[in-house]
N, C-alpha and C. Protein backbone atom coordinates (compact mmCIF):
# COMPACT_ATOMS: atom_id res chain seq x y z
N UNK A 1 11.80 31.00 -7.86
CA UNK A 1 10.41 31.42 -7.92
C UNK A 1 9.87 31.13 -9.32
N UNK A 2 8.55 30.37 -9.35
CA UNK A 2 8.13 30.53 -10.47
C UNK A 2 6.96 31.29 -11.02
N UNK A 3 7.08 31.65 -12.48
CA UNK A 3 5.77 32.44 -12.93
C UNK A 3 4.67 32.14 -12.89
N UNK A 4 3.21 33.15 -12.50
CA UNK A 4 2.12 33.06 -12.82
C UNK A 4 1.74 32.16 -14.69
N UNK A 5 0.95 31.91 -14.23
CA UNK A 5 0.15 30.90 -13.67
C UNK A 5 0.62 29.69 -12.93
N UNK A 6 0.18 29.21 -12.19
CA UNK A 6 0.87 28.43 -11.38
C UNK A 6 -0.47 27.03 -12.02
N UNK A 7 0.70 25.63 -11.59
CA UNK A 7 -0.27 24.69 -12.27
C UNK A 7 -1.49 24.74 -12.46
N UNK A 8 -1.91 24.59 -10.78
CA UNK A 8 -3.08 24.40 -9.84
C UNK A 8 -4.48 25.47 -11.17
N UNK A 9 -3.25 26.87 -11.10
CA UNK A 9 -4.34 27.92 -12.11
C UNK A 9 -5.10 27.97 -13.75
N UNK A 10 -3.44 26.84 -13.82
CA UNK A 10 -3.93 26.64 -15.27
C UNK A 10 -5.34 25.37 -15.79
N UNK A 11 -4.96 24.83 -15.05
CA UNK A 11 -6.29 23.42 -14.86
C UNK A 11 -7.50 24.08 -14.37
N UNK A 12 -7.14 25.30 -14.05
CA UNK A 12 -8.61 25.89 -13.26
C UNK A 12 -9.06 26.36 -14.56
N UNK A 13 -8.41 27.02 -14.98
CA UNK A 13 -8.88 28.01 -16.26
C UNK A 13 -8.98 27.14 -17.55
N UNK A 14 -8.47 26.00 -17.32
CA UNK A 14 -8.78 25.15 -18.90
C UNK A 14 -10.53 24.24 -18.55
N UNK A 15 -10.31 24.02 -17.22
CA UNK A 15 -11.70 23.59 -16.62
C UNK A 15 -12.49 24.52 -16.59
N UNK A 16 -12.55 25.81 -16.79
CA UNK A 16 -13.76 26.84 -16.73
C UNK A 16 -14.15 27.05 -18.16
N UNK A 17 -12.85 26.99 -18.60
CA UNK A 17 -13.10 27.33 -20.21
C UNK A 17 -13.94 25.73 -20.87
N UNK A 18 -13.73 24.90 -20.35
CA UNK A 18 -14.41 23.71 -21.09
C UNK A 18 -15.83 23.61 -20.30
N UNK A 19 -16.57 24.15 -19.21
CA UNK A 19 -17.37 24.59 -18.77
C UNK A 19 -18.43 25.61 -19.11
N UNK A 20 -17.61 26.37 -19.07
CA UNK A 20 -18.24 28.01 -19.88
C UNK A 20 -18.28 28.02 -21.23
N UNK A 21 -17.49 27.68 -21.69
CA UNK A 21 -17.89 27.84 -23.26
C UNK A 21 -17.48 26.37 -24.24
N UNK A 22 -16.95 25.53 -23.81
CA UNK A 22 -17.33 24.13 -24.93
C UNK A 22 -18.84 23.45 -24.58
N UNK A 23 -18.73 23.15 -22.97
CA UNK A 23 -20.06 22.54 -22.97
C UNK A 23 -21.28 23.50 -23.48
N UNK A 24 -21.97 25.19 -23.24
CA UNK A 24 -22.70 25.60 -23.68
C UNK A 24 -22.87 25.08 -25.03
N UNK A 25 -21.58 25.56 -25.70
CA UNK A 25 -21.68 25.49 -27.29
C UNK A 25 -21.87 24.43 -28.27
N UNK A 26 -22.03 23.23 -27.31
CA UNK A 26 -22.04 21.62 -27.97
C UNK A 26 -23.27 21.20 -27.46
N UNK A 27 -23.01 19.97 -28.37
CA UNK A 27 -24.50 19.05 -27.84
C UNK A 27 -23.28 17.39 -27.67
N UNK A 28 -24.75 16.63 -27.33
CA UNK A 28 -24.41 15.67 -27.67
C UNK A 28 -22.60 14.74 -27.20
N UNK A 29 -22.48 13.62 -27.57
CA UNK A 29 -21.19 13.46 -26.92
C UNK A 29 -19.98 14.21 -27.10
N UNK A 30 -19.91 15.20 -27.81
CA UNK A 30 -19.02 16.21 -27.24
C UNK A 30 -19.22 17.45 -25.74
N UNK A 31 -20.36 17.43 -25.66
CA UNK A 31 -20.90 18.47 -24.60
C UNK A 31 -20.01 17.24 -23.16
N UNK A 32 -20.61 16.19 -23.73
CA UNK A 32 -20.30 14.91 -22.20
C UNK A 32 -19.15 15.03 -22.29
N UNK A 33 -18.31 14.64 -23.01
CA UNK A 33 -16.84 14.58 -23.19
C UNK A 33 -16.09 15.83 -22.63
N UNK A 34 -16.94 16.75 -23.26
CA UNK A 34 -16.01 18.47 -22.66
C UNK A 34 -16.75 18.18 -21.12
N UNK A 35 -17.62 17.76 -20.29
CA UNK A 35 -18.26 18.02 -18.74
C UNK A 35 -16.92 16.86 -18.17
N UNK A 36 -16.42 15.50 -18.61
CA UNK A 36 -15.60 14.62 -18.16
C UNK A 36 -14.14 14.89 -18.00
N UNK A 37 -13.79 15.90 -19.07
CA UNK A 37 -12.53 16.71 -18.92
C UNK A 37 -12.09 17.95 -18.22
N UNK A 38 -13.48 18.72 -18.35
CA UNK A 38 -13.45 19.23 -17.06
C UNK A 38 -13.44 18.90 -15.64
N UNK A 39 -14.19 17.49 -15.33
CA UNK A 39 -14.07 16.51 -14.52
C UNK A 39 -12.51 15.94 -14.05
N UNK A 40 -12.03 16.22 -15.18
CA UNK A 40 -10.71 14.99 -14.61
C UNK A 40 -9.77 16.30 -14.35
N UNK A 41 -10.06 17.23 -14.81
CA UNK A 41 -8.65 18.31 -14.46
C UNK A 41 -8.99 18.33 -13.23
N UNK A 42 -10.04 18.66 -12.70
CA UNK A 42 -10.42 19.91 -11.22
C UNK A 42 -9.93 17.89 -10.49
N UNK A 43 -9.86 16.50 -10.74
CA UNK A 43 -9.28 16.01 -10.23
C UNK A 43 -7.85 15.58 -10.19
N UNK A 44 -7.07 16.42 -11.10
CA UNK A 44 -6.27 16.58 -11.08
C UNK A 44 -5.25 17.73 -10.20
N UNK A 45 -6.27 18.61 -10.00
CA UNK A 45 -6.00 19.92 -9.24
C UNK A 45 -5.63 19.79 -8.25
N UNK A 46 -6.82 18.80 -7.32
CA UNK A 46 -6.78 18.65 -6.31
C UNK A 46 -6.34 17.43 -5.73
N UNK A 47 -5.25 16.80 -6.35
CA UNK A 47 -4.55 15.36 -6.29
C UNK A 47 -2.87 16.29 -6.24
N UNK A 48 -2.81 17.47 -7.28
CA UNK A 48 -1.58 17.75 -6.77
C UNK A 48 -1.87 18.64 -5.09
N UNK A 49 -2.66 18.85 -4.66
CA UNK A 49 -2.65 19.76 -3.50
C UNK A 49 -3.12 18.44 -2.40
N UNK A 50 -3.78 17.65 -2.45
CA UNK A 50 -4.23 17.12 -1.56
C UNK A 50 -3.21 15.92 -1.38
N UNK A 51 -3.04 14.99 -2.55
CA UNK A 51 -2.32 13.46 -2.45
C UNK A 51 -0.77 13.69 -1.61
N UNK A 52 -0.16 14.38 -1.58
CA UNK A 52 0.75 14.17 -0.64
C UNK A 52 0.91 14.01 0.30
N UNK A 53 0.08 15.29 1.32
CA UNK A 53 -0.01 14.63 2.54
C UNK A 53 -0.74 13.71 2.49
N UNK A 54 -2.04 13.52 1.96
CA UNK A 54 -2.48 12.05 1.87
C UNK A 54 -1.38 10.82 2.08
N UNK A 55 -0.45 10.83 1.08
CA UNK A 55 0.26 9.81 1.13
C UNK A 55 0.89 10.02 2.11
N UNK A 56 1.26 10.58 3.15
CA UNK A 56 2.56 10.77 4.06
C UNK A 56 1.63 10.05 5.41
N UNK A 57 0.17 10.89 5.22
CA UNK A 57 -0.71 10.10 6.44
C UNK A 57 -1.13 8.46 6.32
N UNK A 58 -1.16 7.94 5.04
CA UNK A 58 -0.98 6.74 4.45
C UNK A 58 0.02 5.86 5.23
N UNK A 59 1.10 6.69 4.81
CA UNK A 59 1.91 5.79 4.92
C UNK A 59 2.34 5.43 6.43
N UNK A 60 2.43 6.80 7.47
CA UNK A 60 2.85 6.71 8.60
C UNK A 60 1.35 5.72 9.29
N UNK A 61 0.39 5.56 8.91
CA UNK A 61 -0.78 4.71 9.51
C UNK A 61 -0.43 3.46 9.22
N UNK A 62 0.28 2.94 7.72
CA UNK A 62 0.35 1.72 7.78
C UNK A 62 1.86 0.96 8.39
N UNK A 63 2.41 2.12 8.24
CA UNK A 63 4.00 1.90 8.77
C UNK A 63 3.47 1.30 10.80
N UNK A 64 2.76 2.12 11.23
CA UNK A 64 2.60 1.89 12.54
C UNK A 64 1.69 0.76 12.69
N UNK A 65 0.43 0.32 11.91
CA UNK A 65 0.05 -0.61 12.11
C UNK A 65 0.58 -2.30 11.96
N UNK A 66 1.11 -2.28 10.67
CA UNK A 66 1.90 -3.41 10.74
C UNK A 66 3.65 -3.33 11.02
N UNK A 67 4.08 -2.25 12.11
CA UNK A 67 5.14 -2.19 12.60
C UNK A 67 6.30 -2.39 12.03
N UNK A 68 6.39 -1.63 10.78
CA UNK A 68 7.32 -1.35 9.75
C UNK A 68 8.03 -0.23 9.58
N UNK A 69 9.27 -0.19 9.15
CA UNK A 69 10.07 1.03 8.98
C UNK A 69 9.27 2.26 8.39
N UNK A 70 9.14 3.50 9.20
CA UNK A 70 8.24 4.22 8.47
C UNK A 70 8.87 5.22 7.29
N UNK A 71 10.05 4.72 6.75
CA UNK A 71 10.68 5.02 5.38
C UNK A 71 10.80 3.99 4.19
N UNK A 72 9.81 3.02 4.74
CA UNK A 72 8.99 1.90 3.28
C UNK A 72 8.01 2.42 2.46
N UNK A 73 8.29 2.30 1.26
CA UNK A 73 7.41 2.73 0.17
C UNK A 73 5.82 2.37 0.62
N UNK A 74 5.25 2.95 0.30
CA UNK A 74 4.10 3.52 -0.10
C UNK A 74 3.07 2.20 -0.51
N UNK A 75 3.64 1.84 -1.39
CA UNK A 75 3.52 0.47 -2.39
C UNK A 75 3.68 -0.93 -1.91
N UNK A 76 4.87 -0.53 -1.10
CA UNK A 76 5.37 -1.89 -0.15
C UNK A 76 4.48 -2.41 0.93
N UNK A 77 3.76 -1.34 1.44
CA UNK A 77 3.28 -1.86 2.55
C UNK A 77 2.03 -1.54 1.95
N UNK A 78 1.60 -1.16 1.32
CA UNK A 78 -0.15 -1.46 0.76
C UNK A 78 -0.45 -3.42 0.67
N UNK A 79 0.98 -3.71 0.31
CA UNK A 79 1.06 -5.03 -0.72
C UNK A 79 0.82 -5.69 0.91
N UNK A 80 1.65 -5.29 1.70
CA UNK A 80 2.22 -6.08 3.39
C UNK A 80 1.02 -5.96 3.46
N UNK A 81 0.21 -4.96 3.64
CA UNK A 81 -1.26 -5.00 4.42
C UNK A 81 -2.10 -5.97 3.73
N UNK A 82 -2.25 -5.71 2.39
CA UNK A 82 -2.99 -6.94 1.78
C UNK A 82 -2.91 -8.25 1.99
N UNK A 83 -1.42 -8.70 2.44
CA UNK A 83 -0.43 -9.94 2.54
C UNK A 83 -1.70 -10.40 3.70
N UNK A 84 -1.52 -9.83 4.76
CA UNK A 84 -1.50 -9.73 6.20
C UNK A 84 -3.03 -10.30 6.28
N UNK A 85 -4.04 -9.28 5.55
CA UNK A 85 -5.59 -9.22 5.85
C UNK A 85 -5.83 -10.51 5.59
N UNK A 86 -4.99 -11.25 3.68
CA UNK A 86 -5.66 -12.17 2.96
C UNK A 86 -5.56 -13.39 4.46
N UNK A 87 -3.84 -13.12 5.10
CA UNK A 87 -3.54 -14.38 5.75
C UNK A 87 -4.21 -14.82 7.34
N UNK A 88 -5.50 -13.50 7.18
CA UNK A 88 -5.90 -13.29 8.47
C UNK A 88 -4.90 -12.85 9.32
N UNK A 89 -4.19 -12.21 9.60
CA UNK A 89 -3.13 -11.94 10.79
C UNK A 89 -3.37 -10.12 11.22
N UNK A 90 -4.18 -9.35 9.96
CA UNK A 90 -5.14 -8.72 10.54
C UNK A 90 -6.20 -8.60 10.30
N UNK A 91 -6.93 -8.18 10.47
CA UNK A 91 -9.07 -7.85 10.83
C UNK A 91 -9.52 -6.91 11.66
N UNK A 92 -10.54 -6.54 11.14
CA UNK A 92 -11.49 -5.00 11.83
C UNK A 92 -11.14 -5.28 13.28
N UNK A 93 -10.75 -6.57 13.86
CA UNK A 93 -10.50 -6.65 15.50
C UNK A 93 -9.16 -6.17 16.01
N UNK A 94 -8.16 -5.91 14.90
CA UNK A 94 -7.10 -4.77 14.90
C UNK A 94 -7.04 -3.92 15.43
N UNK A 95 -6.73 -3.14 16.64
CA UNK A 95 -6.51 -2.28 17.23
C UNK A 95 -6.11 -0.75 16.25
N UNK A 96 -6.28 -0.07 15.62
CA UNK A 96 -6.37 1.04 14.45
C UNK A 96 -6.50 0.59 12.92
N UNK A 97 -7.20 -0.06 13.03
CA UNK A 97 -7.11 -0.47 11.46
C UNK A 97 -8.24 -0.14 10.92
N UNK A 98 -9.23 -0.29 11.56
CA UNK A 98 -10.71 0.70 10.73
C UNK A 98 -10.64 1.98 11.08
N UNK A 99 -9.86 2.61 11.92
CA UNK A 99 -9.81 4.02 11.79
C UNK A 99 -8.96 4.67 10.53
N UNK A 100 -7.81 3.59 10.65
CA UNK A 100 -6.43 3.94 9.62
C UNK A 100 -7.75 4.17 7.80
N UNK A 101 -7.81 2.58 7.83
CA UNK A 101 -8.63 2.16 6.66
C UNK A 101 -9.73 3.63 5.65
N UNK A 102 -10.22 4.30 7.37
CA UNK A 102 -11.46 4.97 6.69
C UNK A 102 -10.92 6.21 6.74
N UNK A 103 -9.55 6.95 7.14
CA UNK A 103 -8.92 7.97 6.82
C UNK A 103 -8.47 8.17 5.35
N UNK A 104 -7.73 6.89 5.25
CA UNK A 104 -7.18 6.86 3.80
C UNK A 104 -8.55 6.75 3.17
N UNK A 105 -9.97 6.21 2.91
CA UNK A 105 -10.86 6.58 2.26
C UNK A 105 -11.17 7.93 2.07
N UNK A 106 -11.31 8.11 2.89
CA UNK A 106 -11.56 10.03 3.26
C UNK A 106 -10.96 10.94 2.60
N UNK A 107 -9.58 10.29 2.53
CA UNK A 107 -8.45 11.01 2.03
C UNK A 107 -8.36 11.11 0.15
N UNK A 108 -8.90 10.02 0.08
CA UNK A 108 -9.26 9.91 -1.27
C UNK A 108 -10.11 10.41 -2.23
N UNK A 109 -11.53 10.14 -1.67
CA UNK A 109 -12.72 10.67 -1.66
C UNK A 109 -12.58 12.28 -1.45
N UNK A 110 -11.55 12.69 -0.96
CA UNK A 110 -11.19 14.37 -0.91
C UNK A 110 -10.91 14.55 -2.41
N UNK A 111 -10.31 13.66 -3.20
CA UNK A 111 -9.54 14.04 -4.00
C UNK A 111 -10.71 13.61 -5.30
N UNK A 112 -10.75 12.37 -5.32
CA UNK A 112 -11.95 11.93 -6.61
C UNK A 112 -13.99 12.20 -6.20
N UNK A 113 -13.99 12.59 -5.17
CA UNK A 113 -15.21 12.89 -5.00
C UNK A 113 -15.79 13.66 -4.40
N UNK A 114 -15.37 15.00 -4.34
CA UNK A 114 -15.35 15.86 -2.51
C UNK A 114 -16.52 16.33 -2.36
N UNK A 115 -17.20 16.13 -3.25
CA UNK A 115 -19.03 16.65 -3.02
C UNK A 115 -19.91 15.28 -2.84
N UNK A 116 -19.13 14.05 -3.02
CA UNK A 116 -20.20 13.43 -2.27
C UNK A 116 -20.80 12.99 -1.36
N UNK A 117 -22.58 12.97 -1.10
CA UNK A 117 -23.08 12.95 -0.08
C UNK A 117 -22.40 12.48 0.91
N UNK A 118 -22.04 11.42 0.95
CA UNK A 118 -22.26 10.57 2.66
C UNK A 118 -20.41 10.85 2.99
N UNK A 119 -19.29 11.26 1.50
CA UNK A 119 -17.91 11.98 2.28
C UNK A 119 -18.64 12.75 2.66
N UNK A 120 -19.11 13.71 2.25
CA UNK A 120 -19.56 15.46 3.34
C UNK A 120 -19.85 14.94 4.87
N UNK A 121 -20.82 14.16 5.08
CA UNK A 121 -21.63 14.04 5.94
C UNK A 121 -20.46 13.60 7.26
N UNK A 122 -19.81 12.80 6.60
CA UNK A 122 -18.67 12.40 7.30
C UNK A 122 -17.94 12.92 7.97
N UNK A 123 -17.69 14.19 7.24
CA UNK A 123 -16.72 15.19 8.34
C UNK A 123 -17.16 15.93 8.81
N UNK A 124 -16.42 16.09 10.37
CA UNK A 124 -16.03 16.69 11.13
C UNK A 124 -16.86 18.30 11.02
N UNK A 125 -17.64 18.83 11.60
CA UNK A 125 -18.52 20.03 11.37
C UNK A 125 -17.13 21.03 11.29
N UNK A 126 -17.66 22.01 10.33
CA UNK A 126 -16.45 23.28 9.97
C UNK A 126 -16.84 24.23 11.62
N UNK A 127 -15.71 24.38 11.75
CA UNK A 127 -16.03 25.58 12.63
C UNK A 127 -15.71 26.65 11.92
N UNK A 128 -16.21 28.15 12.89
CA UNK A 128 -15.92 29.25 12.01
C UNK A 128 -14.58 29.59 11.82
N UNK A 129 -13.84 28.81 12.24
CA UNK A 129 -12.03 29.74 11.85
C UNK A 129 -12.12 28.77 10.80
N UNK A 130 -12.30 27.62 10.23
CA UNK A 130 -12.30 27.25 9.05
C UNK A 130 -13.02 27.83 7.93
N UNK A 131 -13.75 28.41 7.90
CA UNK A 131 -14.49 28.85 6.67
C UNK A 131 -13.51 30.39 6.26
């Protein structure tokens, strides 16, 4: 078991603190600089909570689309898919490949952008057991 604070808490609280009290207290390109670091933690936060399964849904989408061992790196088959698209052997006429494609966007965009417009719009309406 480990002690409080837990990562996730400490990036919260170094991001509030560069929020709450560096940006008030500055001007100028330090105020920007303290809003960008607060920026990159809370994406950091949510890259350790979100990117894994990300990557696991990654990977099992591309493992099945180009019919590969689904215990190949991550890396390996990003490269295979690229291989594949450049050589034409796949295209949007792919049977899951613009679905695969715009998950892993999604999945991303969770992580580096989760307030923006047209990700929001994108998903799936919350029902009330989600909120």
């Amino acid at each position: 078991m480990h002690d409080q604070p837990t990562p996730e808490q400490l990036l919260d609280a170094v991001a509030a603190f560069l929020r709450e009290q560096v940006v008030p207290g500055s001007a100028g390109a330090l105020a920007f600089h303290a809003r960008v670091a607060a920026n990159a933690l809370d994406i950091a936060r949510r890259e350790l909570a979100l990117a894994p399964a990300a990557a696991l849904r990654e990977q099992a989408a591309l493992a099945r689309l180009l019919d590969a061992d689904p215990t190949t790196d991550l890396l390996q088959l990003n490269r295979l898919l690229c291989e594949r698209i450049a050589a034409g052997a796949l295209g949007l006429d792919t049977p899951g490949l613009d679905d695969a494609l715009w998950q892993i966007t999604l999945d991303k965009l969770s992580v580096d952008q989760p307030h923006y417009e047209s990700y929001l719009r994108s998903l799936p309406p919350a029902t009330d057991q989600e909120t």
